[in-house]
PDB file of N, CA and C in Angstrom:
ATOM      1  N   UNK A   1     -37.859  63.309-231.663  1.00  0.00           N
ATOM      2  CA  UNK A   1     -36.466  63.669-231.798  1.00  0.00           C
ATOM      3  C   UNK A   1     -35.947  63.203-233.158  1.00  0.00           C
ATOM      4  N   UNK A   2     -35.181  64.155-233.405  1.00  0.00           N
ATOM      5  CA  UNK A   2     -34.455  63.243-235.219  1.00  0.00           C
ATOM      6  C   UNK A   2     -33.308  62.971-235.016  1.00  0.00           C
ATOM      7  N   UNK A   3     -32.755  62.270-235.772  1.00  0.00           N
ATOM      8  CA  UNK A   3     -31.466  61.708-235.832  1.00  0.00           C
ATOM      9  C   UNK A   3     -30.294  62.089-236.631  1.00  0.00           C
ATOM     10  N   UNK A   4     -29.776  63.410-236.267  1.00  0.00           N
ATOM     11  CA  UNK A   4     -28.732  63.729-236.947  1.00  0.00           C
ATOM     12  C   UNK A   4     -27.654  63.455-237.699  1.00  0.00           C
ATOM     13  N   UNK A   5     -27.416  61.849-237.019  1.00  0.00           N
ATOM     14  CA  UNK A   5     -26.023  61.844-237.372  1.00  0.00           C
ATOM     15  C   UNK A   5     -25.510  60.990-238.818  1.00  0.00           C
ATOM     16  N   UNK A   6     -26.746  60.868-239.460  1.00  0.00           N
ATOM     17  CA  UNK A   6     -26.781  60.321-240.867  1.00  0.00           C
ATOM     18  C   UNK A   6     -26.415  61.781-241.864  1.00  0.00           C
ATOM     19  N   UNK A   7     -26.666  63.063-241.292  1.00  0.00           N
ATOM     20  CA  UNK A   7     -26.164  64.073-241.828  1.00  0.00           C
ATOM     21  C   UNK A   7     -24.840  64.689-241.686  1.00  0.00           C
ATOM     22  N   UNK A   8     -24.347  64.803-240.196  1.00  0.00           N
ATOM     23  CA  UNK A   8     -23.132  65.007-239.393  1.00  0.00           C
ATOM     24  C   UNK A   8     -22.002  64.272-239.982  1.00  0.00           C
ATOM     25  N   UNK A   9     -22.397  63.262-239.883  1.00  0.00           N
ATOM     26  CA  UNK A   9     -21.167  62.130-240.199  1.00  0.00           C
ATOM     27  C   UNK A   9     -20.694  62.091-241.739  1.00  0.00           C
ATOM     28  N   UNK A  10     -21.017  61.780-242.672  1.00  0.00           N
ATOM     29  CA  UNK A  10     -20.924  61.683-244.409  1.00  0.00           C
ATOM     30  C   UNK A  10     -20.409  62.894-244.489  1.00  0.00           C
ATOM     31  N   UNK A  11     -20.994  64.417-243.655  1.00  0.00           N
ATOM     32  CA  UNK A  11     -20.488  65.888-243.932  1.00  0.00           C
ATOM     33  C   UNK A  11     -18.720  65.928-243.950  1.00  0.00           C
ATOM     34  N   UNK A  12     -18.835  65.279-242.091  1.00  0.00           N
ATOM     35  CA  UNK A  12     -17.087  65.256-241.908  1.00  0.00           C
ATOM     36  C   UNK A  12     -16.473  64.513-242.397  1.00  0.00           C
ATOM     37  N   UNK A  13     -17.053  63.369-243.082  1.00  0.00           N
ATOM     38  CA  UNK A  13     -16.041  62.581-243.657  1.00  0.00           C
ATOM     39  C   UNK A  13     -15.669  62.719-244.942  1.00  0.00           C
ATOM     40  N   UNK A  14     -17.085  63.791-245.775  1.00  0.00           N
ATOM     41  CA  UNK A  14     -16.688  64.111-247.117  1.00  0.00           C
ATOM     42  C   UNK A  14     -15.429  64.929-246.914  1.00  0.00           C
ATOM     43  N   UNK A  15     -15.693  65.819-246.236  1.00  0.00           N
ATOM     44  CA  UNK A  15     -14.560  67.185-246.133  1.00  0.00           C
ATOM     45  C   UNK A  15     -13.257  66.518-245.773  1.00  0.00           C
ATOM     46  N   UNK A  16     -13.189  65.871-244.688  1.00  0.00           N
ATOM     47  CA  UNK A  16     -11.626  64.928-244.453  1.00  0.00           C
ATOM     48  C   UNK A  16     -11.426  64.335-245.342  1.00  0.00           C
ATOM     49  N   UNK A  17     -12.320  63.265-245.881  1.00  0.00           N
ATOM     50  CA  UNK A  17     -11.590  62.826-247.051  1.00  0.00           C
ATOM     51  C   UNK A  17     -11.403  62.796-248.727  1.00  0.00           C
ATOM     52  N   UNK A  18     -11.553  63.943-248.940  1.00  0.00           N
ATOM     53  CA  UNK A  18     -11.771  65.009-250.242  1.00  0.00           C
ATOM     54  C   UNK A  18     -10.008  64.428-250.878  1.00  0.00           C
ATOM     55  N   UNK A  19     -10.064  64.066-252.038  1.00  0.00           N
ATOM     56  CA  UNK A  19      -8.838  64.000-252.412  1.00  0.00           C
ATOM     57  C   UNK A  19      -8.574  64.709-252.500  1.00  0.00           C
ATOM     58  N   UNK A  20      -6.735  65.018-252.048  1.00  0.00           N
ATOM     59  CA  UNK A  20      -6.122  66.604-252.176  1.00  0.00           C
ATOM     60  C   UNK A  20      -5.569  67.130-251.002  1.00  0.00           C
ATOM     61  N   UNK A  21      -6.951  67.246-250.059  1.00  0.00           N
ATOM     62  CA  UNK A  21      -6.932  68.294-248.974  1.00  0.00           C
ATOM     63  C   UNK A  21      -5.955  67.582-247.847  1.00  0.00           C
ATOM     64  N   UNK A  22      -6.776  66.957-247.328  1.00  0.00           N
ATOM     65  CA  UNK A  22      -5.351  66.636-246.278  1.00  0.00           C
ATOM     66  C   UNK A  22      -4.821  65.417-246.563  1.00  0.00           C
ATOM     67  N   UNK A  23      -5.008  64.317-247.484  1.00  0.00           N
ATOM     68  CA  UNK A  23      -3.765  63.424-248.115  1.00  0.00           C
ATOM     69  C   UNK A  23      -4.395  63.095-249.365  1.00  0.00           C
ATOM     70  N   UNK A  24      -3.494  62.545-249.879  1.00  0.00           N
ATOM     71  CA  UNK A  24      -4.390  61.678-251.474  1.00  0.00           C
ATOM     72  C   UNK A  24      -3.605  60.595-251.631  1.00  0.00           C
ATOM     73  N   UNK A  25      -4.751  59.638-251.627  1.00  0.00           N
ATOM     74  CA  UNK A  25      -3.777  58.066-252.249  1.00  0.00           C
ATOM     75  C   UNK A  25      -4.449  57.414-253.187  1.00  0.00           C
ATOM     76  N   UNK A  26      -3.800  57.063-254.122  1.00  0.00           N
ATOM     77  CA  UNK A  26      -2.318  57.181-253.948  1.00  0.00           C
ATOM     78  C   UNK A  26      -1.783  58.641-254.744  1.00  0.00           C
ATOM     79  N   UNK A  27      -0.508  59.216-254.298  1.00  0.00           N
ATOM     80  CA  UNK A  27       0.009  60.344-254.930  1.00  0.00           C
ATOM     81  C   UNK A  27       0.756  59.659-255.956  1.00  0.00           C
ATOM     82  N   UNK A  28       0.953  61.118-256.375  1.00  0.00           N
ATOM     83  CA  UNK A  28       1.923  60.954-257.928  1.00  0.00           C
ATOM     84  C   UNK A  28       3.003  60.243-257.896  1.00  0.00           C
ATOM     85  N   UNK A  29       4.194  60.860-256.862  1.00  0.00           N
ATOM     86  CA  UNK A  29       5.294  60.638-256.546  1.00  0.00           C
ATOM     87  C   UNK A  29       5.259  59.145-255.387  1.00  0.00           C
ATOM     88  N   UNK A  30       4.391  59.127-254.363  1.00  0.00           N
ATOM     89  CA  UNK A  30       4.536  58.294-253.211  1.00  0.00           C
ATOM     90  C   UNK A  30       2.907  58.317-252.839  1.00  0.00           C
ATOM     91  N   UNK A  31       3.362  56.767-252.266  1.00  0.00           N
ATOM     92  CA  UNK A  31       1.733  56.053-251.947  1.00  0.00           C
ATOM     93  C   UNK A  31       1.092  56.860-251.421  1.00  0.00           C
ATOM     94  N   UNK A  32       0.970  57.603-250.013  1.00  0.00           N
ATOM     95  CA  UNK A  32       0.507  58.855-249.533  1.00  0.00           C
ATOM     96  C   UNK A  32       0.852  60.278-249.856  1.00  0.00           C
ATOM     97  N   UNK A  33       0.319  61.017-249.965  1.00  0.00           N
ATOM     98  CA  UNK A  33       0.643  62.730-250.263  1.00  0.00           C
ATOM     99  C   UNK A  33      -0.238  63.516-249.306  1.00  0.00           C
ATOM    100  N   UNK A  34       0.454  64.109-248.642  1.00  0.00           N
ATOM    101  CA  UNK A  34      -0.701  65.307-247.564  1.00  0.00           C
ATOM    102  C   UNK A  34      -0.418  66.460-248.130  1.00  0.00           C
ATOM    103  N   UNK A  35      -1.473  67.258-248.123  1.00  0.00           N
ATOM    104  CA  UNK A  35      -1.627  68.330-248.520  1.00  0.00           C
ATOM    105  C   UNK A  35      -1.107  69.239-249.945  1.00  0.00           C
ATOM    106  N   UNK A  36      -1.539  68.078-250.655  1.00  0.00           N
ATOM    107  CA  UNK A  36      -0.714  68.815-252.136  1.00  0.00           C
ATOM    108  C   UNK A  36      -2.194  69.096-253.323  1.00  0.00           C
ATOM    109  N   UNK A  37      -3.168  69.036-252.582  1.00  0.00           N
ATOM    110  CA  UNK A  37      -4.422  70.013-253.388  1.00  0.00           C
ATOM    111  C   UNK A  37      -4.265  69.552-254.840  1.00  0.00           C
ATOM    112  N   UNK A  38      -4.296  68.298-255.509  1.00  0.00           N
ATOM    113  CA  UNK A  38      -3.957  67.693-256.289  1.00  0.00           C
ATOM    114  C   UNK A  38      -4.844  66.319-256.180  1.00  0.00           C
ATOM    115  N   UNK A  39      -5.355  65.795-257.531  1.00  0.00           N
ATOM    116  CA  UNK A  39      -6.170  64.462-257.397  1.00  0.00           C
ATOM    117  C   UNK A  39      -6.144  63.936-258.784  1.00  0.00           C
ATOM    118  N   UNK A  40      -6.573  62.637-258.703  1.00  0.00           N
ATOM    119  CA  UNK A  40      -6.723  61.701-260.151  1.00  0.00           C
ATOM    120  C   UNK A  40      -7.920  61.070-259.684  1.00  0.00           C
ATOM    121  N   UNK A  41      -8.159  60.355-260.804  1.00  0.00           N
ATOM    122  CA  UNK A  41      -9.607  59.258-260.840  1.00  0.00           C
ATOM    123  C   UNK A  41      -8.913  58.111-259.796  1.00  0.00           C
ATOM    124  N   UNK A  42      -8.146  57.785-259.718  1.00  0.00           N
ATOM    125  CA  UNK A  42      -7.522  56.731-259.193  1.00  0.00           C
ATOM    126  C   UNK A  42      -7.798  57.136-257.738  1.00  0.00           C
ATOM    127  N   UNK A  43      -7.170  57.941-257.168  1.00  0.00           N
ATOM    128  CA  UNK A  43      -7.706  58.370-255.420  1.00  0.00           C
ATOM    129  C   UNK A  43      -8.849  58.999-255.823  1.00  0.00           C
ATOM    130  N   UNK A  44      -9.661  59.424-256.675  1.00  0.00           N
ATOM    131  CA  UNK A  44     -11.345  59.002-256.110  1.00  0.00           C
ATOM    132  C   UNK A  44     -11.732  58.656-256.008  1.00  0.00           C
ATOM    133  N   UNK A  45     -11.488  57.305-256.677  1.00  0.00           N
ATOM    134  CA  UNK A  45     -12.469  55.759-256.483  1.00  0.00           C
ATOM    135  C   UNK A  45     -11.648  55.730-254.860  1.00  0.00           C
ATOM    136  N   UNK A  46     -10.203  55.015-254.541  1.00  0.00           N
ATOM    137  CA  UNK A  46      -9.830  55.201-253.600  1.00  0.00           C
ATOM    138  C   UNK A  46     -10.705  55.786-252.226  1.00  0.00           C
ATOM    139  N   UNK A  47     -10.492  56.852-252.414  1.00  0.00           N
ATOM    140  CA  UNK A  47     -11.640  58.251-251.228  1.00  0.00           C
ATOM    141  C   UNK A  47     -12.992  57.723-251.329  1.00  0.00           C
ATOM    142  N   UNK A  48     -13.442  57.312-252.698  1.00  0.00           N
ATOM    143  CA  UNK A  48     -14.945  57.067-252.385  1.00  0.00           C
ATOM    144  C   UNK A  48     -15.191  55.895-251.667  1.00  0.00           C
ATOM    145  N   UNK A  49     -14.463  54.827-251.584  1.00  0.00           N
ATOM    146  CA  UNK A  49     -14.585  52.904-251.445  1.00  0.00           C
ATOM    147  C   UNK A  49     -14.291  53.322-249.616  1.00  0.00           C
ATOM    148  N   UNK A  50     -13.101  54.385-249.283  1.00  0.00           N
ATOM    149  CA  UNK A  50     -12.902  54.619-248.141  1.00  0.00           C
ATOM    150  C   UNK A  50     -14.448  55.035-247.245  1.00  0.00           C
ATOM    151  N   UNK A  51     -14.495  56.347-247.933  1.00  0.00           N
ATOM    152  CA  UNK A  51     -15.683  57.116-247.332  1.00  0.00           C
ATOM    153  C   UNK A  51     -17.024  55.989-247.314  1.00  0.00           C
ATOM    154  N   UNK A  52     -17.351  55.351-247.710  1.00  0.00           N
ATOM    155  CA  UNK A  52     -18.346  54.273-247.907  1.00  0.00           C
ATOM    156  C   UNK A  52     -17.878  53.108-246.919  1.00  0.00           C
ATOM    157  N   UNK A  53     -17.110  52.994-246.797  1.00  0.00           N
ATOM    158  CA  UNK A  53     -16.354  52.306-245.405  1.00  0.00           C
ATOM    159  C   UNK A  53     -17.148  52.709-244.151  1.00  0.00           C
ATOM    160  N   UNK A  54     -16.074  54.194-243.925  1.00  0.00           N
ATOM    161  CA  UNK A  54     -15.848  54.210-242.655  1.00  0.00           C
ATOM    162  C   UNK A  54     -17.893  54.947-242.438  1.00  0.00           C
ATOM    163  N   UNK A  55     -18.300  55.433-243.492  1.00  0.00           N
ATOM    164  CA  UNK A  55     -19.428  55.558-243.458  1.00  0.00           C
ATOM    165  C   UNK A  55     -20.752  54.384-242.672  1.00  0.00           C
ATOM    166  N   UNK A  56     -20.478  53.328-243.426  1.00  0.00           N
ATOM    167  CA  UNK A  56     -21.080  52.088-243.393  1.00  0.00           C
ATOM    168  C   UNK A  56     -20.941  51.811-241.705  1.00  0.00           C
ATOM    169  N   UNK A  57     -19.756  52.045-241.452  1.00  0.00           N
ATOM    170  CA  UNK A  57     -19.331  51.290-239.554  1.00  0.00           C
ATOM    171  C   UNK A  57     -19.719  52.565-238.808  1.00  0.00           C
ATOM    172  N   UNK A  58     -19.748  53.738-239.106  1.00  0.00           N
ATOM    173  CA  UNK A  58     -20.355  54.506-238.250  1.00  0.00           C
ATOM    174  C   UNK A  58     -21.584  54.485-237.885  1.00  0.00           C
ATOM    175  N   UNK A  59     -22.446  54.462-239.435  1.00  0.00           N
ATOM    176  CA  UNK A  59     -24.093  54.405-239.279  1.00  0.00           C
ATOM    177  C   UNK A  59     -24.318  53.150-239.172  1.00  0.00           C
ATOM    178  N   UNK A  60     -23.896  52.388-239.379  1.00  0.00           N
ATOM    179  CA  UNK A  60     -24.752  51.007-239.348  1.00  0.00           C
ATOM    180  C   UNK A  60     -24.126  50.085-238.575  1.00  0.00           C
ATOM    181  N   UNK A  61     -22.975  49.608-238.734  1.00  0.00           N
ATOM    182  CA  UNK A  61     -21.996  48.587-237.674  1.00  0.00           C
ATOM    183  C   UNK A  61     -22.180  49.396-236.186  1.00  0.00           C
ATOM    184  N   UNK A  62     -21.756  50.570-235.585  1.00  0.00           N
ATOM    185  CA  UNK A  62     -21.367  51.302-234.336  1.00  0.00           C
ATOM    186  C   UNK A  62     -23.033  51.500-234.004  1.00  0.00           C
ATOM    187  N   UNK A  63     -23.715  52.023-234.910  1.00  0.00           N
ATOM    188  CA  UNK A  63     -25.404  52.852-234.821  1.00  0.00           C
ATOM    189  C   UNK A  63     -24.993  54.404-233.874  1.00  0.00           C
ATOM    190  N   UNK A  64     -24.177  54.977-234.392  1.00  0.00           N
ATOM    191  CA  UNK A  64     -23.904  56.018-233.827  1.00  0.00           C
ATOM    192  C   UNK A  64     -25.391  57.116-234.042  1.00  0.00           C
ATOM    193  N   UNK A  65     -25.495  57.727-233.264  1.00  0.00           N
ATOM    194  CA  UNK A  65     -26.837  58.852-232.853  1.00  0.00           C
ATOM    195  C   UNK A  65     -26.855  60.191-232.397  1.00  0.00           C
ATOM    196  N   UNK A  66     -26.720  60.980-233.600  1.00  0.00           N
ATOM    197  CA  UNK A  66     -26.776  62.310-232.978  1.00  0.00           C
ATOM    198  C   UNK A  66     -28.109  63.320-232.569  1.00  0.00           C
ATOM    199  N   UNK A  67     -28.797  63.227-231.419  1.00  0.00           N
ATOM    200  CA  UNK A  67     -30.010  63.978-230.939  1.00  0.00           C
ATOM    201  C   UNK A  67     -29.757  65.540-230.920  1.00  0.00           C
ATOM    202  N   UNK A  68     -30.214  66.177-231.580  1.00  0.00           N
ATOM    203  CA  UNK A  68     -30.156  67.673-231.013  1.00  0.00           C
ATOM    204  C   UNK A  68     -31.215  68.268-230.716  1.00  0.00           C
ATOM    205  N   UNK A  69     -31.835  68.154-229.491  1.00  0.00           N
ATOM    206  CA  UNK A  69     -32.920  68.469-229.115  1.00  0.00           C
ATOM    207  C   UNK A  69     -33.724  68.676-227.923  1.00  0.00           C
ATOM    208  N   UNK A  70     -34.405  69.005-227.316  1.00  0.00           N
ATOM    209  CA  UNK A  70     -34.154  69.318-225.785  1.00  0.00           C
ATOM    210  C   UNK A  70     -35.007  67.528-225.458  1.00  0.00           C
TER     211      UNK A  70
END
């Protein structure tokens, strides 16, 4: 059986947390911004330190496991 969810997981979390798409922090105007398709270097480091987070506690702290297979 293989273990999916080292692929699954990093996928959804790139896409959720893409600066821009559904918030960016920090925004121009105010600490949070949703949906203003807009980014700086500043919320990418931000997005990346996040995504490497919640990455880290999914695969490795939780050991979450996705089987797809009979």
């Amino acid at each position: 059986m293989q273990d999916w969810a080292g692929v699954f997981i990093p996928l959804v979390l790139f896409i959720l947390l893409s600066p821009g798409l559904l918030c960016q922090i920090p925004g121009k105007c105010r600490f949070i911004e949703f949906g203003n398709f807009h980014t700086s270097a500043v919320s990418i480091v931000i997005h990346a330190i996040i995504f490497f987070c919640f990455a880290a506690i999914f695969l490795i702290a939780i050991g979450v496991h996705i089987d797809l297979g009979s």
